[in-house]
N, C-alpha and C. Protein backbone atom coordinates (compact mmCIF):
# COMPACT_ATOMS: atom_id res chain seq x y z
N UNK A 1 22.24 -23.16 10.38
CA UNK A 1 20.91 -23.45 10.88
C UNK A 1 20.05 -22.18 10.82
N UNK A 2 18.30 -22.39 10.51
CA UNK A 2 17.89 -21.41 10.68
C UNK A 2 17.75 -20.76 11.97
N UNK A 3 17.65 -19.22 11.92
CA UNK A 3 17.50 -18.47 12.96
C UNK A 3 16.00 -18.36 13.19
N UNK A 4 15.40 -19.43 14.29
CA UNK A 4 14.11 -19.15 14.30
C UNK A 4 13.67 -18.50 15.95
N UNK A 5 12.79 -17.79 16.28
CA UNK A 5 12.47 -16.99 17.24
C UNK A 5 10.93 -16.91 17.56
N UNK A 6 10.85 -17.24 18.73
CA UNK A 6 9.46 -17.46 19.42
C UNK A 6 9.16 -15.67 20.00
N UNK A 7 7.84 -15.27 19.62
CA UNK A 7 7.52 -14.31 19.75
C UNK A 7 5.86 -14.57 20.36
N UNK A 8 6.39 -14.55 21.82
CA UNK A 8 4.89 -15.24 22.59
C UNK A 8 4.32 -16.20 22.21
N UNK A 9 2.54 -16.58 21.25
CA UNK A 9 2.48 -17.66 21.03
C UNK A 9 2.75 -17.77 19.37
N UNK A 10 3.95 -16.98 18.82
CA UNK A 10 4.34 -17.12 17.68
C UNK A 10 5.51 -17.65 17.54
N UNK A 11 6.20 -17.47 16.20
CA UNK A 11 7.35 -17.89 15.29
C UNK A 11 7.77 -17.28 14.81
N UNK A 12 8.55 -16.44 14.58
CA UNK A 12 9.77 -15.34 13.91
C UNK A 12 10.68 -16.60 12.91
N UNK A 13 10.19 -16.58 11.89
CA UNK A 13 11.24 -17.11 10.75
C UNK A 13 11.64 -16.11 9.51
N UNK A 14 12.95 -15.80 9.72
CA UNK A 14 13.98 -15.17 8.65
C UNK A 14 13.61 -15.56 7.45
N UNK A 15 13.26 -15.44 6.39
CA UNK A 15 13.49 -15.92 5.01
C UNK A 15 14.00 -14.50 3.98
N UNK A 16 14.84 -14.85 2.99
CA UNK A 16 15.08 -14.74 1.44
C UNK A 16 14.33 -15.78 0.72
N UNK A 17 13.56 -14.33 0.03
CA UNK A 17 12.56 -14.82 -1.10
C UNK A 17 13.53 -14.12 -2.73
N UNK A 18 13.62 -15.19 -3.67
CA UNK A 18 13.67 -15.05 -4.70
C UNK A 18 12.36 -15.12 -5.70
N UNK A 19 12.19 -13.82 -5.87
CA UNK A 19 10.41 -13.83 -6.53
C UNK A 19 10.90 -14.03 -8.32
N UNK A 20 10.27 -14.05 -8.66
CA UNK A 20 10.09 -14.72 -10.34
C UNK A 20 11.03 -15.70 -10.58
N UNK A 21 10.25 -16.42 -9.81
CA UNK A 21 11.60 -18.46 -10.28
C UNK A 21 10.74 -18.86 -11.34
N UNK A 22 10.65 -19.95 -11.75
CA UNK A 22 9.76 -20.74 -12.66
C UNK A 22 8.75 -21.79 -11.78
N UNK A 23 9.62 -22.14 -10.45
CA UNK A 23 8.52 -22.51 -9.79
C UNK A 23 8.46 -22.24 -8.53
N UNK A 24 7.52 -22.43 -7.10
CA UNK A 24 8.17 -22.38 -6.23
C UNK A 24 7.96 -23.12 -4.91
N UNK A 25 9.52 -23.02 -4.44
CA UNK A 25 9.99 -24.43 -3.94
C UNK A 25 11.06 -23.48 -2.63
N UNK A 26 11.48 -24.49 -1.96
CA UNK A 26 12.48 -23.98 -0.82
C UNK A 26 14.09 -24.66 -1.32
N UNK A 27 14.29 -23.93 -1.15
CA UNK A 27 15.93 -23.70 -1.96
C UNK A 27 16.99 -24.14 -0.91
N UNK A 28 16.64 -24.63 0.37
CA UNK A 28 17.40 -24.62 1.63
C UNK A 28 17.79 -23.14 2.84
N UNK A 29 19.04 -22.93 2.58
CA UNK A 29 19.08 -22.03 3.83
C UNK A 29 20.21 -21.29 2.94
N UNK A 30 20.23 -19.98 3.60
CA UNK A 30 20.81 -19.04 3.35
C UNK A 30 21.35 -17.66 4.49
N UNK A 31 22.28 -17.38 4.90
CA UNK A 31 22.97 -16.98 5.85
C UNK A 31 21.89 -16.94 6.87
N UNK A 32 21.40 -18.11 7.51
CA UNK A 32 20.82 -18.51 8.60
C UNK A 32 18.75 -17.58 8.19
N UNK A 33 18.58 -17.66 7.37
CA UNK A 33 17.33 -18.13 6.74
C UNK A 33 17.03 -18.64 5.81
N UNK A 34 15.74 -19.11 5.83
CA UNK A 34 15.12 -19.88 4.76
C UNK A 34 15.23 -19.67 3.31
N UNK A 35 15.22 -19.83 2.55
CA UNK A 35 15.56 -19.49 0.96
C UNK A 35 14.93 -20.30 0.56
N UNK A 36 13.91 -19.25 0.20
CA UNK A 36 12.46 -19.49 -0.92
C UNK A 36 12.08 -18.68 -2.36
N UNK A 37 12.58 -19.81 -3.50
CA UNK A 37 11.99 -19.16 -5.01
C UNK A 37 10.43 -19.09 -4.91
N UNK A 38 9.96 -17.99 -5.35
CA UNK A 38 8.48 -17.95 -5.25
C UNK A 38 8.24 -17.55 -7.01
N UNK A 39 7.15 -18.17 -7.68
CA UNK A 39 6.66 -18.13 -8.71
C UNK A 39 5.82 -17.33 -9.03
N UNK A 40 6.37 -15.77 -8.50
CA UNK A 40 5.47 -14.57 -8.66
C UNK A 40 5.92 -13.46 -9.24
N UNK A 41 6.04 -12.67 -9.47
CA UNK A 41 6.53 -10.73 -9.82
C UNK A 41 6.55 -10.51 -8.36
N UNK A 42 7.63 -10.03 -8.36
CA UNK A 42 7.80 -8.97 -6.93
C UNK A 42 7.07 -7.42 -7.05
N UNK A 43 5.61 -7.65 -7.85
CA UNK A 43 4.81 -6.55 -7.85
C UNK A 43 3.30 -6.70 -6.96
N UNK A 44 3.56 -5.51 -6.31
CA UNK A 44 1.72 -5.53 -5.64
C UNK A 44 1.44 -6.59 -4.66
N UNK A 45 2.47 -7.19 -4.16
CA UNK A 45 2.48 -7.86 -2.99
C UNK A 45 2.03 -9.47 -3.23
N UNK A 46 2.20 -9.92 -5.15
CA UNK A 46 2.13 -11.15 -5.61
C UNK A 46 3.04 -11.70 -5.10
N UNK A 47 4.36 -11.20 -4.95
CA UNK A 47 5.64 -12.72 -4.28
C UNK A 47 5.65 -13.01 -2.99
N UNK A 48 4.60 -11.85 -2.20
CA UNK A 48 4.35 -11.79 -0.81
C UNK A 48 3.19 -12.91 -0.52
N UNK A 49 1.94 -12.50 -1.01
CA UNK A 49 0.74 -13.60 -1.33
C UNK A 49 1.10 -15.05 -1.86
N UNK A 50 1.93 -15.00 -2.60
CA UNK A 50 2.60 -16.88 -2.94
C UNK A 50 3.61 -17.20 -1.72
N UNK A 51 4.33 -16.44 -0.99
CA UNK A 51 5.32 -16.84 0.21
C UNK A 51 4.67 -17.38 1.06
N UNK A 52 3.31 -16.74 1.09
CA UNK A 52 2.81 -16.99 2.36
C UNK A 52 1.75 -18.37 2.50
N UNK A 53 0.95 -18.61 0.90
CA UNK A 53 0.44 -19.78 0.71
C UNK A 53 1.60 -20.48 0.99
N UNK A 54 2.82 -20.80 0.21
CA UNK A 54 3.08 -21.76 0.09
C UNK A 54 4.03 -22.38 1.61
N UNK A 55 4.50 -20.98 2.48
CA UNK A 55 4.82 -21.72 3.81
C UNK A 55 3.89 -22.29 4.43
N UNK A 56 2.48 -21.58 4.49
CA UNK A 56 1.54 -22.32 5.36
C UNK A 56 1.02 -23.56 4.85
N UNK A 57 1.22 -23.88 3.62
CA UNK A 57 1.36 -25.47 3.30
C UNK A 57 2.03 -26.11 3.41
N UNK A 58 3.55 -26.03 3.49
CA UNK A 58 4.64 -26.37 4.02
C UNK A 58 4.62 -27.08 5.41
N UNK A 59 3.62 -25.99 6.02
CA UNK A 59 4.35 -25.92 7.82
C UNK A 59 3.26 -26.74 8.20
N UNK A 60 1.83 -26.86 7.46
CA UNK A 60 0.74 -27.36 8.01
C UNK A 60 -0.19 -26.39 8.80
N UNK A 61 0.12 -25.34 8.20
CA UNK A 61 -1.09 -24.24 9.06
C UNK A 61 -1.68 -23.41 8.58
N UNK A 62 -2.74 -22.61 8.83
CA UNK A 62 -3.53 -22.33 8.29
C UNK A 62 -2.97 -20.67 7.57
N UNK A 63 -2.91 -20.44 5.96
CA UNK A 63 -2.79 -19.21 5.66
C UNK A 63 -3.03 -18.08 6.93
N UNK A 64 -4.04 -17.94 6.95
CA UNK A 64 -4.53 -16.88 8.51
C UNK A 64 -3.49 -16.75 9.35
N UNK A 65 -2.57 -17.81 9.81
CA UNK A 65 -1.90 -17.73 10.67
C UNK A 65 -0.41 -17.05 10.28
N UNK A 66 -0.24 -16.74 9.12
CA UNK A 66 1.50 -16.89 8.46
C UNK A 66 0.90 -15.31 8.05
N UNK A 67 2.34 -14.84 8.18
CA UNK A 67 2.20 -12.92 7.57
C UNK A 67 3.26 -12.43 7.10
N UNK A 68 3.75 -11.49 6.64
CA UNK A 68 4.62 -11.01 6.33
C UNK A 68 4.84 -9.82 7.94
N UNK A 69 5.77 -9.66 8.38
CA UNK A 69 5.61 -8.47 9.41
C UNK A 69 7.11 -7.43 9.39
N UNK A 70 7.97 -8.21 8.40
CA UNK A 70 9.18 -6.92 7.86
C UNK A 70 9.34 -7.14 6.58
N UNK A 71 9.98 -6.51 5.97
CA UNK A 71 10.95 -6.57 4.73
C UNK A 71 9.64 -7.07 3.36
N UNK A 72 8.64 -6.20 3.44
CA UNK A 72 7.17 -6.27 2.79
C UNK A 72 7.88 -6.12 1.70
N UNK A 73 8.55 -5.36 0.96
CA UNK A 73 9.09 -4.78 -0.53
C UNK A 73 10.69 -5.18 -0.78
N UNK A 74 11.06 -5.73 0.32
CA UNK A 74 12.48 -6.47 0.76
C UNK A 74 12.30 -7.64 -0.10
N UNK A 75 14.02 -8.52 -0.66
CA UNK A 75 13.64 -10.03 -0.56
C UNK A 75 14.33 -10.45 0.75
N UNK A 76 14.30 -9.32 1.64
CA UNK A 76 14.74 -10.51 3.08
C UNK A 76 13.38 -9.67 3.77
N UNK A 77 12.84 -10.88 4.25
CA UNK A 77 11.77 -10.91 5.23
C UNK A 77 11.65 -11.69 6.39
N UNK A 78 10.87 -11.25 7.72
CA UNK A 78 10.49 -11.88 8.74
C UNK A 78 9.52 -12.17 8.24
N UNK A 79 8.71 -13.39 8.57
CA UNK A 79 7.45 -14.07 8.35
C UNK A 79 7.22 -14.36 10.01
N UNK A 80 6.13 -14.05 10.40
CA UNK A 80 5.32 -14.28 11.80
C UNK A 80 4.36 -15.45 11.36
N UNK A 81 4.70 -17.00 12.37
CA UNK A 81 3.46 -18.10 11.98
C UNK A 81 2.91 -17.83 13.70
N UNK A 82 2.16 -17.82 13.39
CA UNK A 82 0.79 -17.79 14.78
C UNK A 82 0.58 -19.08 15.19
N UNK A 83 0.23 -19.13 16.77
CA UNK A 83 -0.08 -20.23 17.03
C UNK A 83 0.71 -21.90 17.11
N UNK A 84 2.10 -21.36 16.61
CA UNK A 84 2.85 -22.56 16.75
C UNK A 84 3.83 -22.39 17.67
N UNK A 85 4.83 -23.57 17.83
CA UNK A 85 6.04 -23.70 18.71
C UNK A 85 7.12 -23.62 17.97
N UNK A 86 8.78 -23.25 18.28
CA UNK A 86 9.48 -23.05 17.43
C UNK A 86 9.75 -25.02 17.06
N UNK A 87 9.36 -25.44 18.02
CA UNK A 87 10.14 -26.78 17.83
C UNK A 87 9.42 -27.16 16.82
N UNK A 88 8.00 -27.39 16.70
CA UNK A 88 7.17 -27.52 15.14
C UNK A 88 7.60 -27.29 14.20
N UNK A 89 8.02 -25.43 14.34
CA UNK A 89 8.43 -24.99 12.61
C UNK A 89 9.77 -25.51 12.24
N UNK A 90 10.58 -26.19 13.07
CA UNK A 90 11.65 -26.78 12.87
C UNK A 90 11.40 -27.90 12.47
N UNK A 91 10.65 -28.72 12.96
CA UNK A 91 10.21 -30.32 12.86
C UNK A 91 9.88 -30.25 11.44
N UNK A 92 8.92 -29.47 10.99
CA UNK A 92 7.86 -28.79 9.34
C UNK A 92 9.18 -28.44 8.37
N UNK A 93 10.13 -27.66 9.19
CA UNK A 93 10.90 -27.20 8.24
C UNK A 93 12.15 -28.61 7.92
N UNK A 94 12.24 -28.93 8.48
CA UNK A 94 13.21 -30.67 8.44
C UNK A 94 12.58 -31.21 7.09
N UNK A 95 11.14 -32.14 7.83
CA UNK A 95 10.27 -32.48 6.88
C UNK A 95 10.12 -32.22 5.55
N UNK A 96 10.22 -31.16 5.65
CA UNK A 96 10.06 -30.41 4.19
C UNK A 96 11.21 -30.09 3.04
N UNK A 97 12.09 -30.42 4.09
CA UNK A 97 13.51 -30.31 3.16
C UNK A 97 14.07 -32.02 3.03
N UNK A 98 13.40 -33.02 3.41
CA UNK A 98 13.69 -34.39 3.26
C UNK A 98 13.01 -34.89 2.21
């Protein structure tokens, strides 16, 4: 299961990003984070900028709210979503893998 973590009125979600897939999609889980191919170069903060569109379409929230806040040049990263509950990003993250 993912390791997800409420950080006041945020969301602490773990992910592994695999940057230059052909497309990108969520791959399931991976030693208790998310595992996401992203359809970018891991240059200049392109696989960072596609991670982050494509969770906040995922989750239903607004880009603005989703960030990168560790592992910027890493492919293991914390992603911070703003404004949600963990039970949501769980509910989003279910959803999204059905």
């Amino acid at each position: 299961m993912i390791e997800l973590s409420a950080d006041g009125e945020a969301v602490l979600l773990p992910v592994k990003v695999v940057a230059g897939a052909s497309r990108t999609r969520c791959l399931g889980e991976w030693d208790r984070r998310l595992k996401v191919a992203v359809a970018a170069a891991p240059e200049k903060g392109m696989a960072n900028r596609k991670l982050v569109s494509f969770l906040a379409q995922r989750l239903g929230v607004h880009r603005r709210q989703v960030q990168v806040v560790a592992g910027a040049s890493s492919p293991i990263k914390t992603v911070r979503i703003e404004h949600v509950s963990v039970e949501t990003i769980k509910a989003a993250l279910l959803s999204a893998q059905s």
